[in-house]
PDB file of N, CA and C in Angstrom:
ATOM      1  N   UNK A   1      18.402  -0.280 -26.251  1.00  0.00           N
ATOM      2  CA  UNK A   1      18.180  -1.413 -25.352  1.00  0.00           C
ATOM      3  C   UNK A   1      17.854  -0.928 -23.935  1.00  0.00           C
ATOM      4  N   UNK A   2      19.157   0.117 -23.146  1.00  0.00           N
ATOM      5  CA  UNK A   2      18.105   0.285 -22.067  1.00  0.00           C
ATOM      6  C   UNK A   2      16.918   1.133 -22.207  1.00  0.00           C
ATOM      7  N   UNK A   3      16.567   1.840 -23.106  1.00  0.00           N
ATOM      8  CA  UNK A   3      15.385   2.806 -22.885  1.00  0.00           C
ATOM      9  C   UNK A   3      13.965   1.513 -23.309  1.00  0.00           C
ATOM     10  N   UNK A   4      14.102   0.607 -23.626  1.00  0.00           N
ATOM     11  CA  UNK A   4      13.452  -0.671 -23.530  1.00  0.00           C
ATOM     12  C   UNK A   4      13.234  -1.484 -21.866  1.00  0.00           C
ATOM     13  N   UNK A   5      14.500  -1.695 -21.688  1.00  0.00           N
ATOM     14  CA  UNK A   5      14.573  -2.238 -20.500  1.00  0.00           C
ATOM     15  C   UNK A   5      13.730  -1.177 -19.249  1.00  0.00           C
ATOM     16  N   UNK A   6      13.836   0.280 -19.372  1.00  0.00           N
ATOM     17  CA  UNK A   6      13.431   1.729 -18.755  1.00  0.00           C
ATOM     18  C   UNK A   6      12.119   1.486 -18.930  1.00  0.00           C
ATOM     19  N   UNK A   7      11.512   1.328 -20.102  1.00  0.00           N
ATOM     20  CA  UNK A   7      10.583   1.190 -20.351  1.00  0.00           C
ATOM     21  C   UNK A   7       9.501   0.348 -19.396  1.00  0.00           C
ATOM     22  N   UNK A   8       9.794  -0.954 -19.448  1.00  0.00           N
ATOM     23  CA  UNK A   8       9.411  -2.462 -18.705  1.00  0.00           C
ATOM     24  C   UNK A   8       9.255  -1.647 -17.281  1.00  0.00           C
ATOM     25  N   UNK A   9      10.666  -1.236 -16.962  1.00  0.00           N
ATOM     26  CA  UNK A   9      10.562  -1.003 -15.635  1.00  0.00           C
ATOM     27  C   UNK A   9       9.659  -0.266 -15.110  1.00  0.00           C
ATOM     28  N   UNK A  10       9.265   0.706 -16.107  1.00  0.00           N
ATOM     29  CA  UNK A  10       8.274   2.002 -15.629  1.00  0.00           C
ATOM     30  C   UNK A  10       6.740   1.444 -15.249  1.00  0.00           C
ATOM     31  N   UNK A  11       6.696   0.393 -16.653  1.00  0.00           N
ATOM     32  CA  UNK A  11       5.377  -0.160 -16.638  1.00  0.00           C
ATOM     33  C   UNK A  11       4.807  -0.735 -15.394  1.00  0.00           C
ATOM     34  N   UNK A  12       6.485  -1.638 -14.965  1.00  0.00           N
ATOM     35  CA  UNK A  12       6.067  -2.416 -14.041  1.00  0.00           C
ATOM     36  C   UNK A  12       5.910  -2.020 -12.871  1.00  0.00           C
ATOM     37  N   UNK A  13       6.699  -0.849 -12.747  1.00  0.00           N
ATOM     38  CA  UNK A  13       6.401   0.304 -11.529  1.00  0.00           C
ATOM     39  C   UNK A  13       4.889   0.864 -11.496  1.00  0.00           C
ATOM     40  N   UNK A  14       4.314   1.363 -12.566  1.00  0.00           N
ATOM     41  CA  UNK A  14       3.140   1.960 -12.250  1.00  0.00           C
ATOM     42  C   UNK A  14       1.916   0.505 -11.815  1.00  0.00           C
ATOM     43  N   UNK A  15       2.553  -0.347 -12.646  1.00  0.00           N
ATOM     44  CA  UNK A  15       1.180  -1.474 -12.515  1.00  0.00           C
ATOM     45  C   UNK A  15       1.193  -2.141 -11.010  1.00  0.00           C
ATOM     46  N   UNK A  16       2.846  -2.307 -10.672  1.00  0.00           N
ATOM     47  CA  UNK A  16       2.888  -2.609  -8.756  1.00  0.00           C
ATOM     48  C   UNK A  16       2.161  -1.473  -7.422  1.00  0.00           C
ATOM     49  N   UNK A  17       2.796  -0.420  -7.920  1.00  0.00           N
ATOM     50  CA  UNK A  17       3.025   0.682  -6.956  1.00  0.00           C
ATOM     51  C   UNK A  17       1.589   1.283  -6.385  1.00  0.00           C
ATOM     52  N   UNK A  18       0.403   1.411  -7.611  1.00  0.00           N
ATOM     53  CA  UNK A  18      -1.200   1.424  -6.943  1.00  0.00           C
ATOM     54  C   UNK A  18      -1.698   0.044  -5.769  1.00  0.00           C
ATOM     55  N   UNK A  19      -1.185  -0.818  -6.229  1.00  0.00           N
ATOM     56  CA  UNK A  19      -1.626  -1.963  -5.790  1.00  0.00           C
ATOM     57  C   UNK A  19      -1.101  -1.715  -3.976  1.00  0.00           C
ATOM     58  N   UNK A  20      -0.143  -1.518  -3.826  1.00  0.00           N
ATOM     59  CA  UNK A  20       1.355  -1.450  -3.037  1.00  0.00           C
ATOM     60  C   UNK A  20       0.803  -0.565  -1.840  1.00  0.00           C
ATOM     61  N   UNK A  21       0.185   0.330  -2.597  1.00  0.00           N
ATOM     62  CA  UNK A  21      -0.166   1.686  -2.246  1.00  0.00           C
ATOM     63  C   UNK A  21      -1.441   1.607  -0.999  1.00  0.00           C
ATOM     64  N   UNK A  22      -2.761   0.809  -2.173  1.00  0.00           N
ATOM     65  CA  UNK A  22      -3.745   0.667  -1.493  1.00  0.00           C
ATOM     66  C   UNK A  22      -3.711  -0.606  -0.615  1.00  0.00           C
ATOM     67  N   UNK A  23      -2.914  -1.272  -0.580  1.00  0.00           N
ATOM     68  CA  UNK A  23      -2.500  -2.037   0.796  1.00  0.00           C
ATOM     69  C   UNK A  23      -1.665  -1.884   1.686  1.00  0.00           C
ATOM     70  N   UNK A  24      -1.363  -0.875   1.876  1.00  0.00           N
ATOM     71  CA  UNK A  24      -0.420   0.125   2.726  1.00  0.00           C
ATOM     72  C   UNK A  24      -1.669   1.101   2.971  1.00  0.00           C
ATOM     73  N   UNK A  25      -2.356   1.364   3.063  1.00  0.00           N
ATOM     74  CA  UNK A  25      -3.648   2.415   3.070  1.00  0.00           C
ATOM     75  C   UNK A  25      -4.301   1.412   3.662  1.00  0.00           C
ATOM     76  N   UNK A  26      -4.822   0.801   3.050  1.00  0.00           N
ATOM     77  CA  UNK A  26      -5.730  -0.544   3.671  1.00  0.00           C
ATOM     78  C   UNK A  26      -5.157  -1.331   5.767  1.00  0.00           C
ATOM     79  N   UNK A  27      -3.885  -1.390   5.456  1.00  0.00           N
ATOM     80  CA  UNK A  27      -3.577  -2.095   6.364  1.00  0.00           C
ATOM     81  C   UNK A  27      -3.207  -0.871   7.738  1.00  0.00           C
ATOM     82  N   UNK A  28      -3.093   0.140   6.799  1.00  0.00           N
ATOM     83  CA  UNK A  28      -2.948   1.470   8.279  1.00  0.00           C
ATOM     84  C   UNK A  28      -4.258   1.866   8.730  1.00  0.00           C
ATOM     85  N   UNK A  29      -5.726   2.059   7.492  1.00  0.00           N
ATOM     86  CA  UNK A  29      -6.869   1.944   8.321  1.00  0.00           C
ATOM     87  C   UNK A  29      -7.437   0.815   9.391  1.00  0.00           C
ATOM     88  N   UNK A  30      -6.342   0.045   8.976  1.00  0.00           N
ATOM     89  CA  UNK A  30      -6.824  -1.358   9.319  1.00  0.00           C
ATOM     90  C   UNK A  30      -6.223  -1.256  11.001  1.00  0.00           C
ATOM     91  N   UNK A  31      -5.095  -0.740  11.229  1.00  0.00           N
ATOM     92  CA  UNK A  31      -4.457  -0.629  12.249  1.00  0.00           C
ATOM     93  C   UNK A  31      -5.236   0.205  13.413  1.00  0.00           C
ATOM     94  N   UNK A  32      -5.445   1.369  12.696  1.00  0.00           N
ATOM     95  CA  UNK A  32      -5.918   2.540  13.236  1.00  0.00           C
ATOM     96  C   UNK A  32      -7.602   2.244  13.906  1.00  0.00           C
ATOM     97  N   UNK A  33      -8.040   1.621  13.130  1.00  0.00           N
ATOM     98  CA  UNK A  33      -9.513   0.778  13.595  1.00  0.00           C
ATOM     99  C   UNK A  33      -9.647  -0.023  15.272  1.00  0.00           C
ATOM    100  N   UNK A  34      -8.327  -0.951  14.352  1.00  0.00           N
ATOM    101  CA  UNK A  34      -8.086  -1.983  15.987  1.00  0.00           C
ATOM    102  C   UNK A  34      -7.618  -1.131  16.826  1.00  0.00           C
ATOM    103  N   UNK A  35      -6.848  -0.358  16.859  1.00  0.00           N
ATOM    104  CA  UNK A  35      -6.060   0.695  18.100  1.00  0.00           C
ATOM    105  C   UNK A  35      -7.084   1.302  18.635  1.00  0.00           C
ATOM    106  N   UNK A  36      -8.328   2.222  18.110  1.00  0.00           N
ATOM    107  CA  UNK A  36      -9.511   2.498  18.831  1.00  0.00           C
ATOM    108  C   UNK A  36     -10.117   1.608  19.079  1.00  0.00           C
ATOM    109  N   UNK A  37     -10.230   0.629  18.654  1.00  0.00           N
ATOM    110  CA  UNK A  37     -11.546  -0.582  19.236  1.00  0.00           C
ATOM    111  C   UNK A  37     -11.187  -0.649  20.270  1.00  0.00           C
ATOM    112  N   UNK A  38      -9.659  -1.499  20.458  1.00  0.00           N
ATOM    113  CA  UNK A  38      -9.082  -1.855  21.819  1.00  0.00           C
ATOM    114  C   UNK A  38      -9.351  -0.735  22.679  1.00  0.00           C
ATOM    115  N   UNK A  39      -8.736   0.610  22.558  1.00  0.00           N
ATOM    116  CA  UNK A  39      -9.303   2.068  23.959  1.00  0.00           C
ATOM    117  C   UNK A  39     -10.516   1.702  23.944  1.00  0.00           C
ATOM    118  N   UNK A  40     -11.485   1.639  23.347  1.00  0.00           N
ATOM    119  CA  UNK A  40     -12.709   1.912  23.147  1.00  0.00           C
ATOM    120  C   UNK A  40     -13.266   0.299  24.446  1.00  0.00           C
ATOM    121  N   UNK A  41     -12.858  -0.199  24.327  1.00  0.00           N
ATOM    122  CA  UNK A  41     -13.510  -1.533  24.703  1.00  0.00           C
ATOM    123  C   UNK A  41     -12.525  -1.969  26.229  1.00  0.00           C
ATOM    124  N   UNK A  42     -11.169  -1.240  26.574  1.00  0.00           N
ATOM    125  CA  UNK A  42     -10.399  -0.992  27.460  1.00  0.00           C
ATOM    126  C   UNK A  42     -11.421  -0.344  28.446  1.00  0.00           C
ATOM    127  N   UNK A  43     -11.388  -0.775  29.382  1.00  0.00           N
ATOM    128  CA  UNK A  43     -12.041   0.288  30.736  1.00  0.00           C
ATOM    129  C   UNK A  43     -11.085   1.772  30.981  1.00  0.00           C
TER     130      UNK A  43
END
């Protein structure tokens, strides 16, 4: 039973954790973009 339950969990770990991943990636390029725009456009 738990190596079932282990199981689920793993799945559900790998199928969240890309997702998780590339929006945590996404939202730090995303950061890093606006932080130079703003210097960039700052006198």
């Amino acid at each position: 039973m738990h190596i079932i339950i282990g199981f689920v969990l793993l799945v559900l770990a790998f199928g969240l954790f890309p997702r998780v991943a590339l929006a945590l990636t996404g939202l730090g390029v995303a950061a890093v973009a606006a932080f130079f725009a703003v210097l960039h456009f700052l006198p």
